[in-house]
PDB file of N, CA and C in Angstrom:
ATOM      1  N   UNK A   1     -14.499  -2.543  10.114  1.00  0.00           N
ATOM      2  CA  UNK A   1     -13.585  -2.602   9.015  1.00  0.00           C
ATOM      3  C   UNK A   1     -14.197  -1.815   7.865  1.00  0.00           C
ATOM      4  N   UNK A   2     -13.374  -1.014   7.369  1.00  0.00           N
ATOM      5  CA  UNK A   2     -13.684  -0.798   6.539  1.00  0.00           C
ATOM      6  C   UNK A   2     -13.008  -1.065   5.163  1.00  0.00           C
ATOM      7  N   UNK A   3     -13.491  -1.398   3.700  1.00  0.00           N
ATOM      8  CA  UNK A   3     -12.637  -1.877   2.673  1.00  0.00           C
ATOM      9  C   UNK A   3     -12.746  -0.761   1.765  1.00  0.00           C
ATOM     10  N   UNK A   4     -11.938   0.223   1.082  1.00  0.00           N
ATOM     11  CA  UNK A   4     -12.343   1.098   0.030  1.00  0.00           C
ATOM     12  C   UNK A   4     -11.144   0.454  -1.134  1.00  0.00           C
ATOM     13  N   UNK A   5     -12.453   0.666  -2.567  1.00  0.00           N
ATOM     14  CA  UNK A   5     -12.138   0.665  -3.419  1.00  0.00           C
ATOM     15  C   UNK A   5     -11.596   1.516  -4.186  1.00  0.00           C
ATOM     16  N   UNK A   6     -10.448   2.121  -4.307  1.00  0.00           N
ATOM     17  CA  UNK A   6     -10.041   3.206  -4.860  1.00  0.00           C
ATOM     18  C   UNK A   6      -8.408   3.369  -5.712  1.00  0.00           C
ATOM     19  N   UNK A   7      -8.186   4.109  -6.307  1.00  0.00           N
ATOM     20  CA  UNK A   7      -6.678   4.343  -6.858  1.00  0.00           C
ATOM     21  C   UNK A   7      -6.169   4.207  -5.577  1.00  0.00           C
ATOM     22  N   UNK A   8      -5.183   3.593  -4.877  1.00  0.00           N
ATOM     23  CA  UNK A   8      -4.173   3.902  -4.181  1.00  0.00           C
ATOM     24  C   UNK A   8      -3.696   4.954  -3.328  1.00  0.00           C
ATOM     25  N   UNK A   9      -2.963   5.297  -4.676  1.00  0.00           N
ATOM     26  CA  UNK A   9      -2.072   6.655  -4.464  1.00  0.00           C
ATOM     27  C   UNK A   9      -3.074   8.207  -4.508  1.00  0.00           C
ATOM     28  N   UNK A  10      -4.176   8.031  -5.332  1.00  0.00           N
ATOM     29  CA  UNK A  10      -5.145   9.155  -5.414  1.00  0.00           C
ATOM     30  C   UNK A  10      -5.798   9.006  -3.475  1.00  0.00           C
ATOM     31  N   UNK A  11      -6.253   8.019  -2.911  1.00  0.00           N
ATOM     32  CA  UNK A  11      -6.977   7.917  -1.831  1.00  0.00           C
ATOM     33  C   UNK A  11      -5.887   8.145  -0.742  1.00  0.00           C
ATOM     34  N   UNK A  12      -5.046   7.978  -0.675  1.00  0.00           N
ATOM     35  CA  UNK A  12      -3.759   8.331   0.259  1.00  0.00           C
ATOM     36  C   UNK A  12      -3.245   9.452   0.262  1.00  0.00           C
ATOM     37  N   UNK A  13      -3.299   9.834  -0.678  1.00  0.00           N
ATOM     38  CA  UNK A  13      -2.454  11.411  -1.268  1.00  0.00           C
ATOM     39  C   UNK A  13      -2.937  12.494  -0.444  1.00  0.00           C
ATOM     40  N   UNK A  14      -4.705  12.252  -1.380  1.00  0.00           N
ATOM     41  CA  UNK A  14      -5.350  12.977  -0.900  1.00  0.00           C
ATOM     42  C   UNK A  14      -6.765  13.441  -0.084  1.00  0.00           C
ATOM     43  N   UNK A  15      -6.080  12.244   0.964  1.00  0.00           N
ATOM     44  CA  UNK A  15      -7.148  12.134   2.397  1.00  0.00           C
ATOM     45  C   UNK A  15      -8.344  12.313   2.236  1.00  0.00           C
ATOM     46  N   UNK A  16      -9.089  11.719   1.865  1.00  0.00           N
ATOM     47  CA  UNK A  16     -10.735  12.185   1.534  1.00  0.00           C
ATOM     48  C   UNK A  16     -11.181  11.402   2.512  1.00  0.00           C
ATOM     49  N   UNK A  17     -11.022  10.393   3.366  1.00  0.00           N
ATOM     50  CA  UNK A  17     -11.287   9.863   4.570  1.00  0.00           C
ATOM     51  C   UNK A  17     -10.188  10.381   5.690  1.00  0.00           C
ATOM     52  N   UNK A  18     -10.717  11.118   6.826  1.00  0.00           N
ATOM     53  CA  UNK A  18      -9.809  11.822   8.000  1.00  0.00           C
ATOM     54  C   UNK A  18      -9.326  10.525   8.604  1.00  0.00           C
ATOM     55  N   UNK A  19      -8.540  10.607   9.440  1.00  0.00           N
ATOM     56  CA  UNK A  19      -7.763   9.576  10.164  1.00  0.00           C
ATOM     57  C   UNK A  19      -6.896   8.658   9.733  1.00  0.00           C
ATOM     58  N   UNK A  20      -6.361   8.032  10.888  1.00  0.00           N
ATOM     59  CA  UNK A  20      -5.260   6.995  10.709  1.00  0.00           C
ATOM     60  C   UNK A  20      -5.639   5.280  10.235  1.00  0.00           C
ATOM     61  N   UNK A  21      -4.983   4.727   9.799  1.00  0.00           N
ATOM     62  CA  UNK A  21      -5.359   3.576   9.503  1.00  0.00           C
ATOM     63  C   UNK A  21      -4.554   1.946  10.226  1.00  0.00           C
ATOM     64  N   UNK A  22      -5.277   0.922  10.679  1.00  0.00           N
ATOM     65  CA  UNK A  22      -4.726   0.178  11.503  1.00  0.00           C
ATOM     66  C   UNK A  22      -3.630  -0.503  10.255  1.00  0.00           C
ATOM     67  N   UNK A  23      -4.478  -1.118   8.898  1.00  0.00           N
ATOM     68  CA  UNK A  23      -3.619  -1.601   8.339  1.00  0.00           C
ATOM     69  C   UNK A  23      -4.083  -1.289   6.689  1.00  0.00           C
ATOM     70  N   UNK A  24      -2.666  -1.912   6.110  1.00  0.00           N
ATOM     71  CA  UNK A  24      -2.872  -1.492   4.853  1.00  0.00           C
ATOM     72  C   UNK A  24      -2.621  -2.865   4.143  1.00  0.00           C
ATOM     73  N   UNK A  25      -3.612  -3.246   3.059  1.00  0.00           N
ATOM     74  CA  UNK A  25      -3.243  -4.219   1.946  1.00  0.00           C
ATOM     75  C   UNK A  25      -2.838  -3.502   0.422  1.00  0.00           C
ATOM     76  N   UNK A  26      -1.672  -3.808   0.594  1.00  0.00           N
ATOM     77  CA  UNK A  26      -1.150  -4.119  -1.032  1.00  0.00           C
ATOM     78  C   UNK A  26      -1.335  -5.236  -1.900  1.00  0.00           C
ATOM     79  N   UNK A  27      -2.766  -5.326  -2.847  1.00  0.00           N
ATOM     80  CA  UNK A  27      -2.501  -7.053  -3.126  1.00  0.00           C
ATOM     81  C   UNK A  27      -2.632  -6.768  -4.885  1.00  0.00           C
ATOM     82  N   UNK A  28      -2.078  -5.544  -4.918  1.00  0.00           N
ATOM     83  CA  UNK A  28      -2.028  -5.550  -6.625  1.00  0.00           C
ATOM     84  C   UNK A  28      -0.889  -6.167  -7.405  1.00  0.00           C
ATOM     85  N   UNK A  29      -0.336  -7.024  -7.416  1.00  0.00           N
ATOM     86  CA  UNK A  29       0.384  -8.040  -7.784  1.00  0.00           C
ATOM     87  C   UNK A  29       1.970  -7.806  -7.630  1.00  0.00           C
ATOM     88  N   UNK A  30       2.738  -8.220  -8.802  1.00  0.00           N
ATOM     89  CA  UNK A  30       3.993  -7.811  -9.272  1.00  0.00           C
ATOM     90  C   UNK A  30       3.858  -6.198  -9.481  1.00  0.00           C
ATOM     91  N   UNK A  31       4.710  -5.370  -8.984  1.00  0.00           N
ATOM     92  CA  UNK A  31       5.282  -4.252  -9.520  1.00  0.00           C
ATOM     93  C   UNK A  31       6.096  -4.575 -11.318  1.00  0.00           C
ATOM     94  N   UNK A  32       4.891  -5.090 -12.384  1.00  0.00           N
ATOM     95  CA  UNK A  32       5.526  -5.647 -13.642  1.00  0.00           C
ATOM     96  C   UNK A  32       5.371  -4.490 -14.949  1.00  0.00           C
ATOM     97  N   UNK A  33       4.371  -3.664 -14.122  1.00  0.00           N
ATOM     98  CA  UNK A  33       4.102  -2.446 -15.191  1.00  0.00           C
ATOM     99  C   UNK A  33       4.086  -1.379 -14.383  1.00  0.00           C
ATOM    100  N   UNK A  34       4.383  -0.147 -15.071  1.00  0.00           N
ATOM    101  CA  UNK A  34       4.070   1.254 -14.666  1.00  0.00           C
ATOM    102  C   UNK A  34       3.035   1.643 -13.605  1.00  0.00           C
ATOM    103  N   UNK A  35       2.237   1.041 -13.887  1.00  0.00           N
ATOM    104  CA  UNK A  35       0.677   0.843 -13.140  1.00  0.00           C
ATOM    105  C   UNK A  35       0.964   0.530 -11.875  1.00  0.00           C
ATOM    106  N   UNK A  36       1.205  -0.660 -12.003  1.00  0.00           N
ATOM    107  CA  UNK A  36       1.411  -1.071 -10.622  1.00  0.00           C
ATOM    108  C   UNK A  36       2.663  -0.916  -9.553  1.00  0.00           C
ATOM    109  N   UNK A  37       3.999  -0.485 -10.438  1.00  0.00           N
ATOM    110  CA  UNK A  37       5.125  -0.120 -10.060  1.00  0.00           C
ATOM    111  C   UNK A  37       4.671   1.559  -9.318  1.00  0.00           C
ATOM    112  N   UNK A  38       3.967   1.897  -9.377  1.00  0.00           N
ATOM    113  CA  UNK A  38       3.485   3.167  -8.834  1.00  0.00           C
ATOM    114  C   UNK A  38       3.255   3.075  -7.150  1.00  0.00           C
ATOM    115  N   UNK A  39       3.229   1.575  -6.771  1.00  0.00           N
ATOM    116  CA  UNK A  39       2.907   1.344  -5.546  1.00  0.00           C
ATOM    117  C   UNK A  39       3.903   0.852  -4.712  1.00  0.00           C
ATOM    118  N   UNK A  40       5.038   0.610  -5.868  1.00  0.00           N
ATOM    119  CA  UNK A  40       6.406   0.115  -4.633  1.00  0.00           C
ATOM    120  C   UNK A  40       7.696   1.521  -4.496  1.00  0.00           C
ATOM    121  N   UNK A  41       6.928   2.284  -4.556  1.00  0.00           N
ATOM    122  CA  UNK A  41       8.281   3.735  -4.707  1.00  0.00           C
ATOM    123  C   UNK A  41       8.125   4.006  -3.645  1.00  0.00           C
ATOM    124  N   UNK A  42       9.089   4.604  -2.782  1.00  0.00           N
ATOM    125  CA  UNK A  42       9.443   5.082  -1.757  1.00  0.00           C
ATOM    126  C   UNK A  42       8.850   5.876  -1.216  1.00  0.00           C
ATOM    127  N   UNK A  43       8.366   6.843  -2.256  1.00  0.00           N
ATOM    128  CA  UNK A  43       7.485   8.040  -1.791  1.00  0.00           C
ATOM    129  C   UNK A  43       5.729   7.721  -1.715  1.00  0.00           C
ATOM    130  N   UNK A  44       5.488   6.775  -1.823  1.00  0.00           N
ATOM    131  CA  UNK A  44       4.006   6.121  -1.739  1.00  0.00           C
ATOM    132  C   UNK A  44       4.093   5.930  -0.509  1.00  0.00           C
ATOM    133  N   UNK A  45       5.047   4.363  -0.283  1.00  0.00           N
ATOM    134  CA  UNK A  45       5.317   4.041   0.938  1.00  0.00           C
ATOM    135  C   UNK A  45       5.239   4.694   1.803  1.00  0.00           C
ATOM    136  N   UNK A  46       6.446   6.044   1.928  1.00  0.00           N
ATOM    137  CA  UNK A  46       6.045   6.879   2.932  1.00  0.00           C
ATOM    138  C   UNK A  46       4.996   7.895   3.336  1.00  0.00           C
ATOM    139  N   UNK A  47       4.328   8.175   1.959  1.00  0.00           N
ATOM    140  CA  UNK A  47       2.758   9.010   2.150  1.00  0.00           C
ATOM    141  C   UNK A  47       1.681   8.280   3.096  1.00  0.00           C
ATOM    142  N   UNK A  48       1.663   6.642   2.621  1.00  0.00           N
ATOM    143  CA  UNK A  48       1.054   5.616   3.554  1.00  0.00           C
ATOM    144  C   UNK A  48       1.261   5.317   4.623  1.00  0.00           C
ATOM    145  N   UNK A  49       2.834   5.243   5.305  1.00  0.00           N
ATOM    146  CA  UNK A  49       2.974   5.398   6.573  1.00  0.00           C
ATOM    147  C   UNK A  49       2.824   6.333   7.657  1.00  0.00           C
ATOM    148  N   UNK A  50       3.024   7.281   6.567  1.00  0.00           N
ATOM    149  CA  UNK A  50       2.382   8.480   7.871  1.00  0.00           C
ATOM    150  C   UNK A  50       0.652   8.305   8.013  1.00  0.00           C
ATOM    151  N   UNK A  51      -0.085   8.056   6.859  1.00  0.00           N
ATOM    152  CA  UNK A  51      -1.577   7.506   7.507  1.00  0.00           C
ATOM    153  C   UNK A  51      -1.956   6.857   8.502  1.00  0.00           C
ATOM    154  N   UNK A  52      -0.285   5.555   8.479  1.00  0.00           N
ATOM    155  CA  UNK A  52      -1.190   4.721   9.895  1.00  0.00           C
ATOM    156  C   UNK A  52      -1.063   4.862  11.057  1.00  0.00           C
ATOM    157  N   UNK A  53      -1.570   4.467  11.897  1.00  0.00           N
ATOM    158  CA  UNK A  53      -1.492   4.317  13.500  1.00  0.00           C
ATOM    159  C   UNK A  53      -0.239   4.238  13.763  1.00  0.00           C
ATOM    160  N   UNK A  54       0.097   4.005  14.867  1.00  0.00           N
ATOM    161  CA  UNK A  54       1.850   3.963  15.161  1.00  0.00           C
ATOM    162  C   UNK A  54       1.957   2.201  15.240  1.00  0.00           C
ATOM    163  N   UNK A  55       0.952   1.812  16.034  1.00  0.00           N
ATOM    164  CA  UNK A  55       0.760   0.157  15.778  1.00  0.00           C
ATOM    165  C   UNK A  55       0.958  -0.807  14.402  1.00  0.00           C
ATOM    166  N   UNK A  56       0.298   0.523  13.158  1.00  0.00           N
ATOM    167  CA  UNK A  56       0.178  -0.082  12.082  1.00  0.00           C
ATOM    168  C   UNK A  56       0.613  -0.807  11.447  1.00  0.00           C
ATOM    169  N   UNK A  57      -0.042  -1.330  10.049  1.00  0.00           N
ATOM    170  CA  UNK A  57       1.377  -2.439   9.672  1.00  0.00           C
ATOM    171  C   UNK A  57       0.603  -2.462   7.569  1.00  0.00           C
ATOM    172  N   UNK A  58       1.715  -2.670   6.878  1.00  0.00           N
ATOM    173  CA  UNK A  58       1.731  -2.732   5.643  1.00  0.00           C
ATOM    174  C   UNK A  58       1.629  -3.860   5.041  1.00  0.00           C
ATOM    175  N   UNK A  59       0.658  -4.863   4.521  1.00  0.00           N
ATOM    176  CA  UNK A  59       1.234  -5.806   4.020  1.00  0.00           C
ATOM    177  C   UNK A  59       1.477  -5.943   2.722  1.00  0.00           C
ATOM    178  N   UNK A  60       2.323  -6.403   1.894  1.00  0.00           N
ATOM    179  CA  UNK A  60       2.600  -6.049   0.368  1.00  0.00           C
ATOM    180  C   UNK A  60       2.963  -7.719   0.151  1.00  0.00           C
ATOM    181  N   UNK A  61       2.148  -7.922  -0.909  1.00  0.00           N
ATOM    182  CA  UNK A  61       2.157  -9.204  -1.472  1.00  0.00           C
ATOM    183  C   UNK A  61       3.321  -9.480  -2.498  1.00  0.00           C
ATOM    184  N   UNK A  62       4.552 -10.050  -1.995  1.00  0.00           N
ATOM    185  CA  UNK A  62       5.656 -10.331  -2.862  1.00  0.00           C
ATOM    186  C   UNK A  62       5.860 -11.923  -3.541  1.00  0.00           C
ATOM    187  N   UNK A  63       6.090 -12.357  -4.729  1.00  0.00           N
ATOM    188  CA  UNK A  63       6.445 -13.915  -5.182  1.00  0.00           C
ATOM    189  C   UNK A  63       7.682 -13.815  -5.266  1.00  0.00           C
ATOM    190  N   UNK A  64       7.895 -14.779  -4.899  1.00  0.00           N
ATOM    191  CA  UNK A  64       9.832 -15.570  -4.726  1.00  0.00           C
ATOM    192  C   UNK A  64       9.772 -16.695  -5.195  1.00  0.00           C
ATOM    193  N   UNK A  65      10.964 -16.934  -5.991  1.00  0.00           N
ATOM    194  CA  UNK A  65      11.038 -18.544  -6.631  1.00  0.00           C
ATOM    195  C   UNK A  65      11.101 -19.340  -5.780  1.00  0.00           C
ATOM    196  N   UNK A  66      10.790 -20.338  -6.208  1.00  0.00           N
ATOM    197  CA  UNK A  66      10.611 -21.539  -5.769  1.00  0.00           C
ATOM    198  C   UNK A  66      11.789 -22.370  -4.941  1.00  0.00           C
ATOM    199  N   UNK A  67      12.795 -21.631  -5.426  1.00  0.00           N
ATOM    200  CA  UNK A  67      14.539 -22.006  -4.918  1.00  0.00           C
ATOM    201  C   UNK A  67      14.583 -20.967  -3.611  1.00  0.00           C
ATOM    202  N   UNK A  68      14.138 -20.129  -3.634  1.00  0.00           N
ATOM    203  CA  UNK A  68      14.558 -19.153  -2.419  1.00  0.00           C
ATOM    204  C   UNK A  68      14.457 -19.397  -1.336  1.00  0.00           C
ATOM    205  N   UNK A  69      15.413 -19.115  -0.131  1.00  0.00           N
ATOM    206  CA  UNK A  69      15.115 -19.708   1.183  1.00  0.00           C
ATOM    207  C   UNK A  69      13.956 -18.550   1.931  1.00  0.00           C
TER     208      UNK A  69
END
């Protein structure tokens, strides 16, 4: 395993580690600011999916009220 600490979108963009990846954590919170809304756009998403394996898998940490089924 490996864990890198890095911008996101800078380490994905622009591949500074070769290869595919088994999985990906998203655990930077709410998309509540600019900052972090940088990580739920479409075009991230898909820069990241083409990184992974075909197996791969995304996980993105979402909160739902308390009422939601």
């Amino acid at each position: 395993m490996r864990v890198v600490h890095d911008d996101p979108r800078h380490f994905v963009g622009h591949g500074r580690v070769g290869g595919r990846f088994d999985l990906a954590l998203l655990l930077g919170g709410e998309p509540a600011t600019l900052l972090r809304a940088r990580l739920a756009t479409v075009e991230f998403l898909r820069v990241l999916g083409a990184r992974l394996r075909s197996e791969g898998a995304i996980v993105v940490v979402l909160r739902s009220m308390s009422s939601a089924l």
